[in-house]
C-alpha atoms as a PDB file:
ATOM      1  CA  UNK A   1     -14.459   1.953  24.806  1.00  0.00           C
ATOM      2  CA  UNK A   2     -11.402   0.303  23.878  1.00  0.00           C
ATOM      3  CA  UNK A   3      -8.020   0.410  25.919  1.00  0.00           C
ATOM      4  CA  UNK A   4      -4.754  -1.030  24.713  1.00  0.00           C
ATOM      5  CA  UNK A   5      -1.595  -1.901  25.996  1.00  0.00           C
ATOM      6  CA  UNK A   6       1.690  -3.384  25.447  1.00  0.00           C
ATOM      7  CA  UNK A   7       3.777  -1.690  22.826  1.00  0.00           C
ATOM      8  CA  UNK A   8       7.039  -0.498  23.460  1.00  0.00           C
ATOM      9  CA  UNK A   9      11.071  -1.107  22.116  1.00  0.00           C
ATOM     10  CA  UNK A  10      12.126  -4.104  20.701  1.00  0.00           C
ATOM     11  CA  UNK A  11      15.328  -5.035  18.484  1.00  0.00           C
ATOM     12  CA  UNK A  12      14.616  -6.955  15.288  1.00  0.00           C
ATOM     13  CA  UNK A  13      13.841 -10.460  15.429  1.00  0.00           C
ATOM     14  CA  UNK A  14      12.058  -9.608  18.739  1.00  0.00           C
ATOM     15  CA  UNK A  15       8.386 -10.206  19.726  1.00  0.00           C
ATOM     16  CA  UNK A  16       5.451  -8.491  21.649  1.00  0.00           C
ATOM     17  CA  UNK A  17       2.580  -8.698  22.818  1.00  0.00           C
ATOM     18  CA  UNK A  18      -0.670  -6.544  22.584  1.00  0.00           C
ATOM     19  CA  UNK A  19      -3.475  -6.421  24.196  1.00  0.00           C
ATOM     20  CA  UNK A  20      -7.126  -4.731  23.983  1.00  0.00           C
ATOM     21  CA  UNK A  21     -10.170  -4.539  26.320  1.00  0.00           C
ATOM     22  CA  UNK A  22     -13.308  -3.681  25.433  1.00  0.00           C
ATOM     23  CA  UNK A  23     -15.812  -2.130  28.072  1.00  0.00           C
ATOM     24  CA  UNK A  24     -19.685  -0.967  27.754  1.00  0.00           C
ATOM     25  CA  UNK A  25     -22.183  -2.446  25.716  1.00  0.00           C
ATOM     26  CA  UNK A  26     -20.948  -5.135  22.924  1.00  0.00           C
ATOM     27  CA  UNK A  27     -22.589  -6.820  20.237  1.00  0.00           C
ATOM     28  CA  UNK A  28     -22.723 -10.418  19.996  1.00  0.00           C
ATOM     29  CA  UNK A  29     -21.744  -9.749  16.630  1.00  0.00           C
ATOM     30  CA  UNK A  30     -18.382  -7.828  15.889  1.00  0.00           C
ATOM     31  CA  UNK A  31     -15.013  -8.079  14.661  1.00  0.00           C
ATOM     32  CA  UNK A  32     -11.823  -6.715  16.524  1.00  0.00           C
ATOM     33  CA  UNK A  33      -8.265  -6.325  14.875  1.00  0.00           C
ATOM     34  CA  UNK A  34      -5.518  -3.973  14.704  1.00  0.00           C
ATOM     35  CA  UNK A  35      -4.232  -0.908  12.993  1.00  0.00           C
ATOM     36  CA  UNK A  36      -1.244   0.905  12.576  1.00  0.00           C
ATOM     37  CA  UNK A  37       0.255   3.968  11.606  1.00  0.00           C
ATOM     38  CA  UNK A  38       3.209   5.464  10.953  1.00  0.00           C
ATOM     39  CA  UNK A  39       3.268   9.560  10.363  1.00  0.00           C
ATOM     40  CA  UNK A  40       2.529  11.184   7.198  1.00  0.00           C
ATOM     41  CA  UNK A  41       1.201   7.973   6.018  1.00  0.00           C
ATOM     42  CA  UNK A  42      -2.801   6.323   6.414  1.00  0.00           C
ATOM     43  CA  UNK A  43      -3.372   4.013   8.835  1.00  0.00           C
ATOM     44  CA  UNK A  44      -3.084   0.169   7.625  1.00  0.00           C
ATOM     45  CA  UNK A  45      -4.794  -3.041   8.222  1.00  0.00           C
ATOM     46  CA  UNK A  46      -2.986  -5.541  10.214  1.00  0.00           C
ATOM     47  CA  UNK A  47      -5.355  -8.179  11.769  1.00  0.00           C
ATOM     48  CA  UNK A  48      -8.816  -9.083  12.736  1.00  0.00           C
ATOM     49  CA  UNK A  49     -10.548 -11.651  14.433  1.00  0.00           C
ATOM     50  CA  UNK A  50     -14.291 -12.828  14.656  1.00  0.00           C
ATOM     51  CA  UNK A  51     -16.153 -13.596  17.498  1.00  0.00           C
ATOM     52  CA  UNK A  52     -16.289 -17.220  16.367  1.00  0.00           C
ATOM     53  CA  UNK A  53     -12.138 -17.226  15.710  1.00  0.00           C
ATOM     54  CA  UNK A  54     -11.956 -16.508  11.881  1.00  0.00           C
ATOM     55  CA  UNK A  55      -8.814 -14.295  11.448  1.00  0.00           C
ATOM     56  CA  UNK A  56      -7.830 -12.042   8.913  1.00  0.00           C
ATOM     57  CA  UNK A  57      -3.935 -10.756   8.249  1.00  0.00           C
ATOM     58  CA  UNK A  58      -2.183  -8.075   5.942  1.00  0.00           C
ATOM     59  CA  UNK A  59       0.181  -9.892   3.604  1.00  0.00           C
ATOM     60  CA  UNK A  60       3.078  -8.174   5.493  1.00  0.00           C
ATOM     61  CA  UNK A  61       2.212  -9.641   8.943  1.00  0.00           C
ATOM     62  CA  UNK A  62       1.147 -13.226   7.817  1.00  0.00           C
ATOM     63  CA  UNK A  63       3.208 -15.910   9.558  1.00  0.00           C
ATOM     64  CA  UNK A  64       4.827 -13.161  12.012  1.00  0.00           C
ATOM     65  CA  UNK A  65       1.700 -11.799  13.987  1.00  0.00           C
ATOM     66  CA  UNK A  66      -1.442 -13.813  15.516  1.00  0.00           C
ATOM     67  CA  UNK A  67      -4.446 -12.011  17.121  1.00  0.00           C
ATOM     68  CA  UNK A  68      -6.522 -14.127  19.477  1.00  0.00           C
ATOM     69  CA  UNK A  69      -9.476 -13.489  21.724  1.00  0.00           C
ATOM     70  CA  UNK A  70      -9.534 -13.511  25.255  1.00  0.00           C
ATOM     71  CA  UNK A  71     -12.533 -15.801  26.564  1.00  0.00           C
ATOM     72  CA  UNK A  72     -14.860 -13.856  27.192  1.00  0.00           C
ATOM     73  CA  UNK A  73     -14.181 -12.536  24.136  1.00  0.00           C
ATOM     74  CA  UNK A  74     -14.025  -8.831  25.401  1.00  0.00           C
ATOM     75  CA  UNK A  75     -10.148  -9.135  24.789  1.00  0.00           C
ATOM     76  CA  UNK A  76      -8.306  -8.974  21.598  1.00  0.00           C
ATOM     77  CA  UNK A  77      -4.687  -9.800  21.414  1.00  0.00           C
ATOM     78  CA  UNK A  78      -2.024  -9.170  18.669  1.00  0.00           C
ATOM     79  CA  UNK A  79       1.439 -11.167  19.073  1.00  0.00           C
ATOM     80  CA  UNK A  80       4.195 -10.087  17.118  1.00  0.00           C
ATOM     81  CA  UNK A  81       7.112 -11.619  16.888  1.00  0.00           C
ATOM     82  CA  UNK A  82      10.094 -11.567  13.869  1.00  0.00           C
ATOM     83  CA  UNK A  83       9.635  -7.968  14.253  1.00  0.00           C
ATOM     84  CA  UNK A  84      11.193  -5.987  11.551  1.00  0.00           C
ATOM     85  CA  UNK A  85      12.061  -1.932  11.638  1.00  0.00           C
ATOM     86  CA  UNK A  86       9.376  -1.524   9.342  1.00  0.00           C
ATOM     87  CA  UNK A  87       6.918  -2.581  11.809  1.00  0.00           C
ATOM     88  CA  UNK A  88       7.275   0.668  13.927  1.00  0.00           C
ATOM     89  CA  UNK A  89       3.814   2.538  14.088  1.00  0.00           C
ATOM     90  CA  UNK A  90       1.296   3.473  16.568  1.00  0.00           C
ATOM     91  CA  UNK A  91      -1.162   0.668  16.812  1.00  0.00           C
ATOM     92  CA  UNK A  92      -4.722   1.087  17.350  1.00  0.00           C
ATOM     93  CA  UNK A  93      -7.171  -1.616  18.494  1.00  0.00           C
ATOM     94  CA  UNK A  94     -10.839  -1.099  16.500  1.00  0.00           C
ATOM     95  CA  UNK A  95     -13.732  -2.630  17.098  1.00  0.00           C
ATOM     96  CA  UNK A  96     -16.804  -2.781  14.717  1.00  0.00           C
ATOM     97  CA  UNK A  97     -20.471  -4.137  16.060  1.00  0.00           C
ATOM     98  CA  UNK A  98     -23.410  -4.858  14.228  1.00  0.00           C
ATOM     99  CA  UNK A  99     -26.902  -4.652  15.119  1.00  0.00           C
ATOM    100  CA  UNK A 100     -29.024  -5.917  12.349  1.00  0.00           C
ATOM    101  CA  UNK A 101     -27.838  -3.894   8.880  1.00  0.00           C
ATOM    102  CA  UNK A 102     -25.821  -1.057  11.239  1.00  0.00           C
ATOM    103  CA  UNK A 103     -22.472  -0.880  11.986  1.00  0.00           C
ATOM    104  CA  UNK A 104     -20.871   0.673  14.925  1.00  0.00           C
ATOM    105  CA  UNK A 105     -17.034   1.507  14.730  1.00  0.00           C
ATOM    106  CA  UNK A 106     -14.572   2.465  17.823  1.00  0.00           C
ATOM    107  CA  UNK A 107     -11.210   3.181  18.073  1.00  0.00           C
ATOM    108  CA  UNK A 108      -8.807   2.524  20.701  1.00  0.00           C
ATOM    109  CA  UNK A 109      -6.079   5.342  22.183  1.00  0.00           C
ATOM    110  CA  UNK A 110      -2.919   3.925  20.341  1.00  0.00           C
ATOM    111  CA  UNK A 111       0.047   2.328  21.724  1.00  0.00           C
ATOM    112  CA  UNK A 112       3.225   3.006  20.199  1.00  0.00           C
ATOM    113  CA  UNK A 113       5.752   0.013  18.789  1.00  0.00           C
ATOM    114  CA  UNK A 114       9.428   0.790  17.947  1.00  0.00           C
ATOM    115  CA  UNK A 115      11.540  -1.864  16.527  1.00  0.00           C
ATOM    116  CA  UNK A 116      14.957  -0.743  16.125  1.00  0.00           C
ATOM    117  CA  UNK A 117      17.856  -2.422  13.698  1.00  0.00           C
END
């Protein structure tokens, strides 16, 4: 299970902070990032991270956003900052493990982000 927290309202040129814990069984091998979504439109990348700290970011987050891992690596964080109105969306946190050659995705509840001009 995933839980996230953290969004909220924010002018532009503000920051937050997300965060996302993961509970039950976890592989030793995964990846956790973010998502978002705004309606009528398919949710987007934003960011992942690897266990062992390799990150990953959408072109329109790069230099603005950094996830991070908590130490026991159970945690995922996303800090945003330079927000811009077009970052408003729901975020999700998603977590994929593998065991061997299978794959194992879960989705967190959402946690809404509203940057206003």
């Amino acid at each position: 299970q995933l839980q996230a927290f953290g969004g909220g309202l924010v002018q532009a040129g503000g920051s937050l902070r997300l965060s996302c814990a993961a509970s039950g069984s976890i592989s030793r091998t995964n990846v956790m990032g973010w998502y978002r979504q705004v309606p009528g439109k398919q949710r987007e990348f934003v960011a992942t991270v690897t266990v062992s700290g390799t990150t990953n970011y959408a072109d329109s987050v790069k230099g603005r956003f950094t996830i991070s891992r908590g130490d026991a690596k159970n945690t995922v964080y996303l800090q945003m900052t330079s927000l811009k109105p077009e970052d408003t969306a729901v975020y999700y946190c998603h977590r994929v493990d593998w065991y061997g050659s299978s794959s194992y995705n879960y989705w967190g509840q959402g946690t809404q982000v509203t940057v206003s001009s």
